[in-house]
PDB file of N, CA and C in Angstrom:
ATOM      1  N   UNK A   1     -20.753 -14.750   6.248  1.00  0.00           N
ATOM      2  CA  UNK A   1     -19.539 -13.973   6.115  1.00  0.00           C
ATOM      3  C   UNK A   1     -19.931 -12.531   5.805  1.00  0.00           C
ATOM      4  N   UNK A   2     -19.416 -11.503   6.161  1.00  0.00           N
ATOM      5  CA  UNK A   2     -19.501  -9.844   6.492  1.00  0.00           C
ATOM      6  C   UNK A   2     -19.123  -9.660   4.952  1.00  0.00           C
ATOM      7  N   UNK A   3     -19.401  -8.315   4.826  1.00  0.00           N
ATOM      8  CA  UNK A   3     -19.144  -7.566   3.651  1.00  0.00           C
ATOM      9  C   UNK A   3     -17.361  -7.489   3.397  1.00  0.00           C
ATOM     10  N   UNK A   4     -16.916  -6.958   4.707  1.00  0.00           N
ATOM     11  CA  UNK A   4     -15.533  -6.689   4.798  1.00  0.00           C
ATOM     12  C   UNK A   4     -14.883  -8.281   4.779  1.00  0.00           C
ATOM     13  N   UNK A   5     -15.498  -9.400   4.911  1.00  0.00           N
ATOM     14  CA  UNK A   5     -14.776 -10.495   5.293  1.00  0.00           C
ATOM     15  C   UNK A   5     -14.602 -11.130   3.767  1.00  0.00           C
ATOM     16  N   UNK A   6     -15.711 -10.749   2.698  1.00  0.00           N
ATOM     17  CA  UNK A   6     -15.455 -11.256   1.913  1.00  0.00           C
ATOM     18  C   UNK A   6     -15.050 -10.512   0.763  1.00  0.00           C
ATOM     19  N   UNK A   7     -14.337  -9.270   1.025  1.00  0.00           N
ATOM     20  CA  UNK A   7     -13.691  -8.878   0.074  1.00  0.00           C
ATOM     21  C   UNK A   7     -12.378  -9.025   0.220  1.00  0.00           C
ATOM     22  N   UNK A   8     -11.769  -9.352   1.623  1.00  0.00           N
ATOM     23  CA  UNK A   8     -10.533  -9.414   2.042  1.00  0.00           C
ATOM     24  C   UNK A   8      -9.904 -10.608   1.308  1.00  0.00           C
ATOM     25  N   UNK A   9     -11.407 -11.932   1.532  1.00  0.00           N
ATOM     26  CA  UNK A   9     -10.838 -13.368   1.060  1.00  0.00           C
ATOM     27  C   UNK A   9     -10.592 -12.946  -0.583  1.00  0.00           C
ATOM     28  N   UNK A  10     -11.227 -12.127  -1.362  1.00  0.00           N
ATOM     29  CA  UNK A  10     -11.374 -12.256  -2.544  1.00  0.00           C
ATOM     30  C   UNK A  10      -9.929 -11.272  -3.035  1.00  0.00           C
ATOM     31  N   UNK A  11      -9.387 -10.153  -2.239  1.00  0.00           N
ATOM     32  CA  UNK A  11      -8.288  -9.412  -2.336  1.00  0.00           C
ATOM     33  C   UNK A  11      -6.930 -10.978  -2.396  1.00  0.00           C
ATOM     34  N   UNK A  12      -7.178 -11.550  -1.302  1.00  0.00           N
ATOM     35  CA  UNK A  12      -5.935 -12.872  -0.979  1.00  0.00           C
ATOM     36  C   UNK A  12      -6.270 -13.377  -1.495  1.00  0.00           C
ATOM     37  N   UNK A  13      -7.550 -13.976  -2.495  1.00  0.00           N
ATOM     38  CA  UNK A  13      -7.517 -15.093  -3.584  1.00  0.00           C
ATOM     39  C   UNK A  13      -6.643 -14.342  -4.953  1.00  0.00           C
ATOM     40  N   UNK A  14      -6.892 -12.797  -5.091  1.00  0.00           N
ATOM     41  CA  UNK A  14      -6.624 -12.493  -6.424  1.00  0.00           C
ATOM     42  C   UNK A  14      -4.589 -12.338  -6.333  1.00  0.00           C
ATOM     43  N   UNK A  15      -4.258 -12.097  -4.775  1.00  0.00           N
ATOM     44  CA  UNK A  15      -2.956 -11.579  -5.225  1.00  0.00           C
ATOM     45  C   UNK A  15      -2.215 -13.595  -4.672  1.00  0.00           C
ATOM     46  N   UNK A  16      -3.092 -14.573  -4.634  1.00  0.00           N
ATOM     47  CA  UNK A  16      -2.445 -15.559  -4.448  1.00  0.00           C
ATOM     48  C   UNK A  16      -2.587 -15.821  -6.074  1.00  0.00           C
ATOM     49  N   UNK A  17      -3.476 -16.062  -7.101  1.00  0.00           N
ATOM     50  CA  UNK A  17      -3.647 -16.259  -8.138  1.00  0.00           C
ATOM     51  C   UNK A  17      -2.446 -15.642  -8.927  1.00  0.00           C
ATOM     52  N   UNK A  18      -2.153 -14.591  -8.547  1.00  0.00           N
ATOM     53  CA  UNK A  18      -1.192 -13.825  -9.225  1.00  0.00           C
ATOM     54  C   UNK A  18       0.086 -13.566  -9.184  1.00  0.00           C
ATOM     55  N   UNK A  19       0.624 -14.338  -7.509  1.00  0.00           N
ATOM     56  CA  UNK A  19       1.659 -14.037  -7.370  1.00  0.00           C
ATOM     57  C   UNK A  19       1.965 -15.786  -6.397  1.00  0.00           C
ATOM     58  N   UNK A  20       1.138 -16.630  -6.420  1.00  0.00           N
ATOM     59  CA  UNK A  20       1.239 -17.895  -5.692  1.00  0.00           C
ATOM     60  C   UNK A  20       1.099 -17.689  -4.305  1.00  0.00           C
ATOM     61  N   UNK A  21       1.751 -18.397  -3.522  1.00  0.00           N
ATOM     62  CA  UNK A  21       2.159 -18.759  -1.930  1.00  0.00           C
ATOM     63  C   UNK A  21       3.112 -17.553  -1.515  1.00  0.00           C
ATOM     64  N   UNK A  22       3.807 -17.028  -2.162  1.00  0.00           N
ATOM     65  CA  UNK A  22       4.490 -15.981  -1.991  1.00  0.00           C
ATOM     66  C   UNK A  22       4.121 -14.544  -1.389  1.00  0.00           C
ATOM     67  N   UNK A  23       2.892 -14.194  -1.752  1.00  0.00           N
ATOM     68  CA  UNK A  23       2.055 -13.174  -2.291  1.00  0.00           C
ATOM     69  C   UNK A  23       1.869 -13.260  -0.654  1.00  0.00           C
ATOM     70  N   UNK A  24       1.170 -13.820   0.128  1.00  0.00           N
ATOM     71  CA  UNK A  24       0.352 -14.488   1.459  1.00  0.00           C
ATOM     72  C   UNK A  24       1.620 -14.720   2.234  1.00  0.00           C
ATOM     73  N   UNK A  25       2.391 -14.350   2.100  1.00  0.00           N
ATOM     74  CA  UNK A  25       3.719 -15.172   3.443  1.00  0.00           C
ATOM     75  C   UNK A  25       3.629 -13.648   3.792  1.00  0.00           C
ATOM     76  N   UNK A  26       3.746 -13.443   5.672  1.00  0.00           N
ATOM     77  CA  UNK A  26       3.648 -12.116   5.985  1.00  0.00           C
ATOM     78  C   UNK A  26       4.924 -11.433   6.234  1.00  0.00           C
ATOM     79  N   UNK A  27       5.113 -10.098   5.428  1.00  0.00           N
ATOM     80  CA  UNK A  27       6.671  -9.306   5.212  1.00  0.00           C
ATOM     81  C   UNK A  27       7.093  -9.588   6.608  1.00  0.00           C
ATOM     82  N   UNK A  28       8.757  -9.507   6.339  1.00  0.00           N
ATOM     83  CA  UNK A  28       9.631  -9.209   7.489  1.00  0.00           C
ATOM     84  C   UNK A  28      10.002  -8.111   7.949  1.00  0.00           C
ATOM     85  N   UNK A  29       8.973  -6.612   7.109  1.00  0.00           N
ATOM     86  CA  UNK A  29       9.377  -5.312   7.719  1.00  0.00           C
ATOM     87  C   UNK A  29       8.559  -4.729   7.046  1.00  0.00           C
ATOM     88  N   UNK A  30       8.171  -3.579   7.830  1.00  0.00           N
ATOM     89  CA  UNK A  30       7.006  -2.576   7.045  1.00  0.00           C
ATOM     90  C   UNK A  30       7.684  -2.159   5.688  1.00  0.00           C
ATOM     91  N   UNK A  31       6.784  -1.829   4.872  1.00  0.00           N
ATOM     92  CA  UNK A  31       6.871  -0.990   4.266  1.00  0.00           C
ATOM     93  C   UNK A  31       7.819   0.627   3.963  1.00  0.00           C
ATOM     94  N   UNK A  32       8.618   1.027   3.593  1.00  0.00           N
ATOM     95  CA  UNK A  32       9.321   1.985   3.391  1.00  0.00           C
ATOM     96  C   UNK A  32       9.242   3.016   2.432  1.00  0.00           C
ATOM     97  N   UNK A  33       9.366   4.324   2.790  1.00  0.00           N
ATOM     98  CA  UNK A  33       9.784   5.350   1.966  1.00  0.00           C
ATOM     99  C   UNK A  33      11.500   6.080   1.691  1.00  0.00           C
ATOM    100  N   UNK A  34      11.633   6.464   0.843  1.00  0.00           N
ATOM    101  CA  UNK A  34      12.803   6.812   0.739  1.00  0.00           C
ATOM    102  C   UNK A  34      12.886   8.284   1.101  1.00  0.00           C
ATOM    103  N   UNK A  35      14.267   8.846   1.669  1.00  0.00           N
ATOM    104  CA  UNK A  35      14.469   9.994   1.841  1.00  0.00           C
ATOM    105  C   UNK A  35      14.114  11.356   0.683  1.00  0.00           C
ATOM    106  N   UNK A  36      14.626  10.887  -0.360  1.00  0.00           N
ATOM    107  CA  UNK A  36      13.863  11.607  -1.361  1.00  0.00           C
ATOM    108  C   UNK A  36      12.482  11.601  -1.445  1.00  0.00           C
ATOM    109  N   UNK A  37      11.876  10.757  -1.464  1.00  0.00           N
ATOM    110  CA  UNK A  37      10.285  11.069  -1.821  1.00  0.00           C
ATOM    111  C   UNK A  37       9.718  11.727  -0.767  1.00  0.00           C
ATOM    112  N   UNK A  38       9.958  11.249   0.303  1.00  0.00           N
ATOM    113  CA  UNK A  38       9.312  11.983   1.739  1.00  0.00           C
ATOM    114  C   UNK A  38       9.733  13.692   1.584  1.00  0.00           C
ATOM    115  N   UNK A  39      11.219  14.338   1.074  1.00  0.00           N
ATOM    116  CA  UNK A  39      11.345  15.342   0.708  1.00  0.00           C
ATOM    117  C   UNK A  39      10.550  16.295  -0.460  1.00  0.00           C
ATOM    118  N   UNK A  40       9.927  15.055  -1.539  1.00  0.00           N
ATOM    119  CA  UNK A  40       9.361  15.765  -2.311  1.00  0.00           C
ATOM    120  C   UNK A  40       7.715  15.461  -2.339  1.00  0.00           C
ATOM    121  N   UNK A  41       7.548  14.873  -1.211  1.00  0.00           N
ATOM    122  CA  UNK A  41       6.029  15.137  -0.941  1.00  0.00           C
ATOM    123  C   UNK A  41       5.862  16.087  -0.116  1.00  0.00           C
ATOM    124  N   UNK A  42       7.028  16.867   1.333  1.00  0.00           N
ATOM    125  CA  UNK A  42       6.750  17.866   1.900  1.00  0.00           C
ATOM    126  C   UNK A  42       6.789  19.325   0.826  1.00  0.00           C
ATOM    127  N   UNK A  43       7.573  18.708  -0.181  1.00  0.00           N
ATOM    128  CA  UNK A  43       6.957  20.197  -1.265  1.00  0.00           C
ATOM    129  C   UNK A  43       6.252  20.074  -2.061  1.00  0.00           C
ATOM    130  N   UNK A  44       5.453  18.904  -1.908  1.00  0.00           N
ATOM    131  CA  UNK A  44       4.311  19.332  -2.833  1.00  0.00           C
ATOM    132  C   UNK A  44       3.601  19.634  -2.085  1.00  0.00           C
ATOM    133  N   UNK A  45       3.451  19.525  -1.500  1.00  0.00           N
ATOM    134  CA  UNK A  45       2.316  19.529  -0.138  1.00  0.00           C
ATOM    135  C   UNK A  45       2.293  21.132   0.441  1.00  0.00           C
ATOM    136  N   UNK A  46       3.555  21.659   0.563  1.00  0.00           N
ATOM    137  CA  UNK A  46       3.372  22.807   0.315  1.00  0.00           C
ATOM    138  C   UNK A  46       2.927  23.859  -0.537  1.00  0.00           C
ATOM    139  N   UNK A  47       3.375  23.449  -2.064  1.00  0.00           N
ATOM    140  CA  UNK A  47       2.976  24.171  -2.767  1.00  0.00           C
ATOM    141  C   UNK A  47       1.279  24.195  -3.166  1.00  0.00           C
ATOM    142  N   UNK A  48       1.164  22.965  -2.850  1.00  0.00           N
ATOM    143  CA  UNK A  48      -0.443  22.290  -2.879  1.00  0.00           C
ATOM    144  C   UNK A  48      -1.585  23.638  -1.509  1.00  0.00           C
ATOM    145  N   UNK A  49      -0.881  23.762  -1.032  1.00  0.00           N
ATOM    146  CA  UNK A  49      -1.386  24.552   0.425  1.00  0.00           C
ATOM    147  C   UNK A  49      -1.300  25.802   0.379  1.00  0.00           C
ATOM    148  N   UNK A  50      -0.102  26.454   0.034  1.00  0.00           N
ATOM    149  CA  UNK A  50       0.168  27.774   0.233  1.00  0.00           C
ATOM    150  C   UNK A  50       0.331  28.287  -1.091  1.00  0.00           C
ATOM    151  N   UNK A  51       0.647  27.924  -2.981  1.00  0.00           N
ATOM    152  CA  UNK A  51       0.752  28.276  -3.468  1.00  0.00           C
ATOM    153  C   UNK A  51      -0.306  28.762  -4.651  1.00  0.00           C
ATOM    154  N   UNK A  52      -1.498  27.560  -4.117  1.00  0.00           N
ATOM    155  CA  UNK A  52      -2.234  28.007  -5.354  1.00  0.00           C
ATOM    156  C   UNK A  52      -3.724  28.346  -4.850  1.00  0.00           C
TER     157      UNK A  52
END
């Protein structure tokens, strides 16, 4: 087993340990951001760039 193969098993052993059968069932939709945060990462990101 690969380097990458066995940290993956050991990532899905720790969040099955921690969260059961649940943890391992695959989502019914990506992941999301909210309208606000996406607004306040384009200003940080600015100020991060152009302000300092």
């Amino acid at each position: 087993m690969g380097r990458k193969a066995k940290y993956t098993f050991r990532e899905w052993s720790n969040l099955y340990k921690a969260n059961g059968q649940e943890a391992l069932k695959p989502k019914e939709r990506n992941s999301s951001y909210s309208k606000e945060f996406k607004e306040w990462s384009i200003v940080h990101i600015f100020l991060l760039l152009f302000l300092l």
